[in-house]
Protein backbone atom coordinates (compact mmCIF):
# COMPACT_ATOMS: atom_id res chain seq x y z
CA UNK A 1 67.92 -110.36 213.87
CA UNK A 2 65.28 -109.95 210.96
CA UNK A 3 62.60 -112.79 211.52
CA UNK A 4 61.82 -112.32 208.06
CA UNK A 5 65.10 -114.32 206.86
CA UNK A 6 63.82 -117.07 209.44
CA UNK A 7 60.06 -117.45 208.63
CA UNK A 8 59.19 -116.04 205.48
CA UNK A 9 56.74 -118.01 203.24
CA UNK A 10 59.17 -118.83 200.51
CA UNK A 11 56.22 -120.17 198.83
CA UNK A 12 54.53 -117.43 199.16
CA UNK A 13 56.93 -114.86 197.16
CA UNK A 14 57.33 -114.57 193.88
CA UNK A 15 60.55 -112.19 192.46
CA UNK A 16 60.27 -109.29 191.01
CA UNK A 17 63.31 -107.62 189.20
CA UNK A 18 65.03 -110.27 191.76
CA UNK A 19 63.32 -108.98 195.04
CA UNK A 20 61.23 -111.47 196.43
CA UNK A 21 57.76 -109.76 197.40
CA UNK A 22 54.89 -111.51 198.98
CA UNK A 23 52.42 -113.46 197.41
CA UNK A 24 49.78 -113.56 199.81
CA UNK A 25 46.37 -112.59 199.87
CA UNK A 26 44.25 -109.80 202.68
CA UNK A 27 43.41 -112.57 204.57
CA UNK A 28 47.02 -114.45 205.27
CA UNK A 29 48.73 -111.19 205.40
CA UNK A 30 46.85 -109.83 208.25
CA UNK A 31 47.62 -113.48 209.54
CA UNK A 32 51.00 -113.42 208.92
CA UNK A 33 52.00 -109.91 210.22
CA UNK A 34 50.04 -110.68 213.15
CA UNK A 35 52.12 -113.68 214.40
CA UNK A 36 55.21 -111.31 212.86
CA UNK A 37 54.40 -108.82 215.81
CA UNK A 38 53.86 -111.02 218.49
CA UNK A 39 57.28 -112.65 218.08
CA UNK A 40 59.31 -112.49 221.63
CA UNK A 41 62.45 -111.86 219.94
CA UNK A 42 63.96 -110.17 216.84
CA UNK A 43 62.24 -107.67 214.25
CA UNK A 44 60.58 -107.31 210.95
CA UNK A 45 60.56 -104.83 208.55
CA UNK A 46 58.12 -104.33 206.37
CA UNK A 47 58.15 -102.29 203.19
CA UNK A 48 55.59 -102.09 200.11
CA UNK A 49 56.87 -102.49 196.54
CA UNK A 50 55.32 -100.04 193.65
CA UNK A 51 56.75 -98.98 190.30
CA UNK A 52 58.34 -96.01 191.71
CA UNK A 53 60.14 -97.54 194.00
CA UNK A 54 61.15 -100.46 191.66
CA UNK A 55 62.89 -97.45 189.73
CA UNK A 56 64.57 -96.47 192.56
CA UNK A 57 65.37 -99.55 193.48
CA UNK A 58 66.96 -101.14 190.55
CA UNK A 59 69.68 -97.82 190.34
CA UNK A 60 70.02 -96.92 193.95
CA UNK A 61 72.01 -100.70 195.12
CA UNK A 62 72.22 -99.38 199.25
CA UNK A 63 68.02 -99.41 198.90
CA UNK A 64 68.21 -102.68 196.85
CA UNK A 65 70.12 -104.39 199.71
CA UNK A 66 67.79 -102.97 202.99
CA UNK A 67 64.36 -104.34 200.66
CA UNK A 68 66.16 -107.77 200.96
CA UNK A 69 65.87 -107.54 204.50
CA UNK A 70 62.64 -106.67 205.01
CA UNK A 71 59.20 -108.46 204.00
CA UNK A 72 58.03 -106.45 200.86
CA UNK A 73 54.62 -106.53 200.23
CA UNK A 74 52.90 -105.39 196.37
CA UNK A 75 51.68 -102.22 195.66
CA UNK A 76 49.78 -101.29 192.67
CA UNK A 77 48.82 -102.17 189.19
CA UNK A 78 52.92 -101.79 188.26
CA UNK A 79 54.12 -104.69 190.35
CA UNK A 80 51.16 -106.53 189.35
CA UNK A 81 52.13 -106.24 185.16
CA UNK A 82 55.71 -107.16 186.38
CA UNK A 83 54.40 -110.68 187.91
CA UNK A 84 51.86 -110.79 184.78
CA UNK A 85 54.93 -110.77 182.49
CA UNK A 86 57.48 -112.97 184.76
CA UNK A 87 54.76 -115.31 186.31
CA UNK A 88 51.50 -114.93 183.97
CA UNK A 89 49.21 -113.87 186.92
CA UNK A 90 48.98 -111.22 189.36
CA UNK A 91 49.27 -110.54 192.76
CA UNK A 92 46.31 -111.94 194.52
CA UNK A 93 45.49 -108.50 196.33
CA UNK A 94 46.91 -104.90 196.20
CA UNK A 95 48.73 -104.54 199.64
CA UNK A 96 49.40 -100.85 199.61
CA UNK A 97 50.55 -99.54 202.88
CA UNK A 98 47.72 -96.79 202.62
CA UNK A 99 44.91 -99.43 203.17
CA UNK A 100 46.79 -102.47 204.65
CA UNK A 101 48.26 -100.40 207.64
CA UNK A 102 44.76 -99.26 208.96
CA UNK A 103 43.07 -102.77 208.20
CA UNK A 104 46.00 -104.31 209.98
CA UNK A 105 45.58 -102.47 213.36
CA UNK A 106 41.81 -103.36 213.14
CA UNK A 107 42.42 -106.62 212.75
CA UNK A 108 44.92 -107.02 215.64
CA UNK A 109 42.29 -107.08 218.46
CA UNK A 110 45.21 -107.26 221.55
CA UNK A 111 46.36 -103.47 222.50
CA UNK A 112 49.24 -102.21 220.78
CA UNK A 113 51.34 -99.29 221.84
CA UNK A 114 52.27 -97.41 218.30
CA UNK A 115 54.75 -95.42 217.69
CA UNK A 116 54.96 -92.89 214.83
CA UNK A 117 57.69 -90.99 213.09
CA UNK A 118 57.32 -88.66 209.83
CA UNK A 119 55.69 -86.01 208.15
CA UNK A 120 55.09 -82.54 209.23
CA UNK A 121 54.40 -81.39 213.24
CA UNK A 122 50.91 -80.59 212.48
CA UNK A 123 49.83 -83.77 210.09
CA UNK A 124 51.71 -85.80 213.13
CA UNK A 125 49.38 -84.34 215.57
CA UNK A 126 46.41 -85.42 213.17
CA UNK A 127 47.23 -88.48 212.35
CA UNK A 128 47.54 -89.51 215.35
CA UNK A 129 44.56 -88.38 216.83
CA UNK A 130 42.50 -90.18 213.58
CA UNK A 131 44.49 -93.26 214.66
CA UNK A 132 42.72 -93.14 217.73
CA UNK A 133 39.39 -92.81 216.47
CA UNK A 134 40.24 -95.44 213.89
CA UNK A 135 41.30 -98.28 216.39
CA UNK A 136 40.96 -96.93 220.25
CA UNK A 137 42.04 -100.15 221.75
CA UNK A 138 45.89 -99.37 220.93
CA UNK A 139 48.08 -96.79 221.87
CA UNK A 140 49.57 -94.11 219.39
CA UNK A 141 52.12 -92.15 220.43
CA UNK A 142 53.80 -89.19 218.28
CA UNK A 143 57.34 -89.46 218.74
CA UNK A 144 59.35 -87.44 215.99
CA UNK A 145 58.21 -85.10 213.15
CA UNK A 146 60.33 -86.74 210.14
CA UNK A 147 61.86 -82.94 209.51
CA UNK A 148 65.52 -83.75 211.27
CA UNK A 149 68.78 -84.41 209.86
CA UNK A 150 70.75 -87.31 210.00
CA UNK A 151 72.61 -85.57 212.92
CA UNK A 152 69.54 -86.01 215.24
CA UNK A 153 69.16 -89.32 214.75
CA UNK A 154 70.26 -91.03 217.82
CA UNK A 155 68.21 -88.45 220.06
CA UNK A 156 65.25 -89.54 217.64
CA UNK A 157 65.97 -93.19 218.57
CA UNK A 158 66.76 -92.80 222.25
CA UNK A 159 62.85 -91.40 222.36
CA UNK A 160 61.94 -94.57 220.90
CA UNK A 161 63.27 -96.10 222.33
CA UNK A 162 62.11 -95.26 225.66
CA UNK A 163 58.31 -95.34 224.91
CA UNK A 164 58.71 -99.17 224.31
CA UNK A 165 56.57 -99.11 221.81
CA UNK A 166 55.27 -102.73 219.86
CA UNK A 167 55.06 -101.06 216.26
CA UNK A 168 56.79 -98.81 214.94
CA UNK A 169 55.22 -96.67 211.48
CA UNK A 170 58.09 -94.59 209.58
CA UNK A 171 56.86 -92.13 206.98
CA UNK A 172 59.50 -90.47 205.61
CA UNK A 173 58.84 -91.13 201.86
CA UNK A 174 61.09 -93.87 199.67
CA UNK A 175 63.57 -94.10 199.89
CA UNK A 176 64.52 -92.29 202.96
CA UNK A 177 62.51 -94.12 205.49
CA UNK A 178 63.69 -97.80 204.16
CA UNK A 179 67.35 -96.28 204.48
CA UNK A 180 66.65 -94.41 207.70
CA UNK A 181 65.40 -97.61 209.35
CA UNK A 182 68.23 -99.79 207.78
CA UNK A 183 71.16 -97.65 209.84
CA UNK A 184 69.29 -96.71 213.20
CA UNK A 185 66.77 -99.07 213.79
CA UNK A 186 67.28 -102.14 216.08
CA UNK A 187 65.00 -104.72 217.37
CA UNK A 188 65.10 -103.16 221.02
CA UNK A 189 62.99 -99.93 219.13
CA UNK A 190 60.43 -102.13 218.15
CA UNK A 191 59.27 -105.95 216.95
CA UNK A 192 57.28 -104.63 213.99
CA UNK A 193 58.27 -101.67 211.70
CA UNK A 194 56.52 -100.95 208.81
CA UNK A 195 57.61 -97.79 206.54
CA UNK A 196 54.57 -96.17 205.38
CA UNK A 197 55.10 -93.36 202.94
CA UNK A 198 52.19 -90.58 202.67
CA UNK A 199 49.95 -92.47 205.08
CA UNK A 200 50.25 -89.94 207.92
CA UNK A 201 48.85 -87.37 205.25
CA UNK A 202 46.13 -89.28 204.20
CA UNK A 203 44.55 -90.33 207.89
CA UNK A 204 45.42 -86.77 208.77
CA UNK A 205 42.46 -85.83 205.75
CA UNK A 206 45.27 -83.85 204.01
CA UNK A 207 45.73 -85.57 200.99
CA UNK A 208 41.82 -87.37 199.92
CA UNK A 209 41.58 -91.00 199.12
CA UNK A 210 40.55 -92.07 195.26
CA UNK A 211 37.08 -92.98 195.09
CA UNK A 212 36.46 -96.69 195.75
CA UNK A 213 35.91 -97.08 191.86
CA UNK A 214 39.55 -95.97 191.12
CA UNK A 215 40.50 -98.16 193.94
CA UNK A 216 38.81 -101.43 192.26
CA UNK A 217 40.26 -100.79 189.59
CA UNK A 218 43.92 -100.35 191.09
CA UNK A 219 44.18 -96.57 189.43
CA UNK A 220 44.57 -94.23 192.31
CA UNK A 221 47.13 -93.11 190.86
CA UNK A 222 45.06 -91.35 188.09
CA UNK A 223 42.84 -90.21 190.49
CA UNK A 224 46.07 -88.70 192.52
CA UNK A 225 47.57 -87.12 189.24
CA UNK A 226 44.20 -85.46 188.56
CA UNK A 227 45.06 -83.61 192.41
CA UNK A 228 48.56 -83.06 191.79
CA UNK A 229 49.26 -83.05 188.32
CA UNK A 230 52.60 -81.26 188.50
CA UNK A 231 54.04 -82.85 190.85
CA UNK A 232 53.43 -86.65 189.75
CA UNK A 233 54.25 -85.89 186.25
CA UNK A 234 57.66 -86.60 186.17
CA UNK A 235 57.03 -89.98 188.53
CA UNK A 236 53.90 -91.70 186.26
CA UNK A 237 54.98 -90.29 182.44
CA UNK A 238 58.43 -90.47 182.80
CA UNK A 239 58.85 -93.60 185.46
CA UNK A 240 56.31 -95.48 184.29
CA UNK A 241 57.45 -96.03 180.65
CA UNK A 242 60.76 -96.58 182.84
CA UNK A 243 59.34 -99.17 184.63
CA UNK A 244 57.42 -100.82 181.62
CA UNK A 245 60.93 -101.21 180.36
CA UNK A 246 62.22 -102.52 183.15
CA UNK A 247 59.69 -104.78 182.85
CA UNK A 248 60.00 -105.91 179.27
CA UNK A 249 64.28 -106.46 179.69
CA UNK A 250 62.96 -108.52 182.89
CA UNK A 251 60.91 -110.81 180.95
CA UNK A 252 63.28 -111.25 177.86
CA UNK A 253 66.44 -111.64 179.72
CA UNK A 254 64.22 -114.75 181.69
CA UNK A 255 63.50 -116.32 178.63
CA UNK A 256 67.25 -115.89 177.06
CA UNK A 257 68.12 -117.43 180.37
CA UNK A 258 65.89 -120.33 179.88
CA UNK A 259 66.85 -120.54 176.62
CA UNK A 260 70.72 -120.77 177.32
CA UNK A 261 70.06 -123.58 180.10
CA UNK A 262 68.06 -125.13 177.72
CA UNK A 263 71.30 -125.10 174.21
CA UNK A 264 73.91 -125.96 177.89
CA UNK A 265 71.74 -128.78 178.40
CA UNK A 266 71.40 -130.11 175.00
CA UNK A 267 75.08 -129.20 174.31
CA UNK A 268 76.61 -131.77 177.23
CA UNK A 269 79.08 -133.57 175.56
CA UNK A 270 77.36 -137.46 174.61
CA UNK A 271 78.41 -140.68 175.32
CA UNK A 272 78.32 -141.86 172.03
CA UNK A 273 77.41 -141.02 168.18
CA UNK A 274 74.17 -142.24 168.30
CA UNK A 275 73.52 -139.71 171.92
CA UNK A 276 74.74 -136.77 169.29
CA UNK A 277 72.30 -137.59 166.67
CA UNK A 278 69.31 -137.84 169.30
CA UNK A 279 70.19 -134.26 170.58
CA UNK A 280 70.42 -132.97 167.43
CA UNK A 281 67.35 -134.47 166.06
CA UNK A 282 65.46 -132.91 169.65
CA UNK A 283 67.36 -129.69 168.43
């Protein structure tokens, strides 16, 4: 059972390219993902919405379907000009899994044993160990590298299985991770999962943060560019125009919609003559 399908703010989500993503601020996220973990029964997923993975998303149908079970969360200045355009305002704070993760396990003061999963031996073995220096009052445990084929995944659970652990952090990259947690898994692994990309690499030191000035400004992903030029080419000057199109068909095909509700609804067939000439004249 996903809790999410049970106790998710509706009010709190607005949809974006028809995924419903969070609409909530630092303050009642930490508050909601809080009460999220410390549910006796049943799981949440959590997963964090950029333009890249919107990309992915909207051609890849299997990844579509797992983001609807989870609670997505916003992620950058892309799925921030996607609520501009459907909604007229943004997202009331940038919930990227690089900052929210650490802020949430300072802000959950009651011990926590953590498990993680992903990234390479060595970055493992550092993350973890910055984890600990980060917020000593939980437990992080190192379970798997996230360099193991499909084949190994039941061992890979089993281990999870057996450290009982209260969260569980996946980084394996989108969209592997979101798929990887959809098919192995299950509520007895874990009551809070949350799949966090790069993050290991970044609180190992391997990958720097943006300056806070980039951050403000929601362009770390200049900043990241600037360190890896070749390899985030193809993602921000090819999938970004991809997005921004995505983006504008979004927006246009709401208002045709609106539109066509609005000619149905004028359309009705009248009572009388005199009805006709009253929708016609509103025409």
């Amino acid at each position: 059972m996903n809790i999410v399908s049970d106790v998710a703010i509706f009010s709190s989500q607005r949809q974006v390219f028809g995924l419903p993503v969070c609409d909530l601020d630092w303050s009642e996220a930490f508050s909601f993902v809080s009460a999220l973990a410390e549910m006796p029964i049943g799981q949440t997923v959590i997963s964090f919405l950029n333009a890249h993975n919107a990309n992915i998303m909207l051609k890849d149908p299997v990844y579509r379907q797992g983001l609807h079970r989870h609670l997505v969360l916003p992620d950058g200045v892309g799925v921030d000009m996607a609520s501009l355009a459907a909604f007229g305002r943004l997202f009331p704070a940038n919930l990227n899994g690089t900052d929210f993760v650490p802020a949430l396990l300072t802000y959950m003061t009651k011990p926590k044993r953590v498990g993680l999963i992903g990234a390479r031996p060595g970055t493992l073995a550092k993350a973890r160990q910055n984890f600990e220096r980060h917020a000593p009052w939980h437990e992080f445990i190192a379970i798997h590298d996230g360099f193991f084929d499909d084949s190994r995944s039941p061992d890979v659970t089993a281990e999870i299985a057996s450290h009982k652990v209260d969260i569980l952090l996946v980084a394996m990259g989108t969209p592997r991770q979101e798929k990887w947690i959809e098919s192995h898994i299950r509520p007895e692994h874990a009551r809070l999962v949350i799949g966090v990309g790069a993050l290991f690499d970044f609180v190992a030191g391997e990958v720097p943060r943006a300056p806070e000035a980039y951050r403000k400004l929601r362009m770390e992903w200049m900043y990241r560019f600037m360190q890896e030029p070749r390899r985030l080419a193809g993602r921000y000057f090819i999938g970004g125009p991809i997005f921004a199109g995505h983006v504008v068909a979004h927006a246009a095909g709401a208002r045709l919609g609106g539109w066509a509700r609005t000619l149905r609804g004028a359309w009705k067939r009248p009572r009388d003559s005199a009805s006709l000439q009253r929708r016609t004249d509103r025409l």
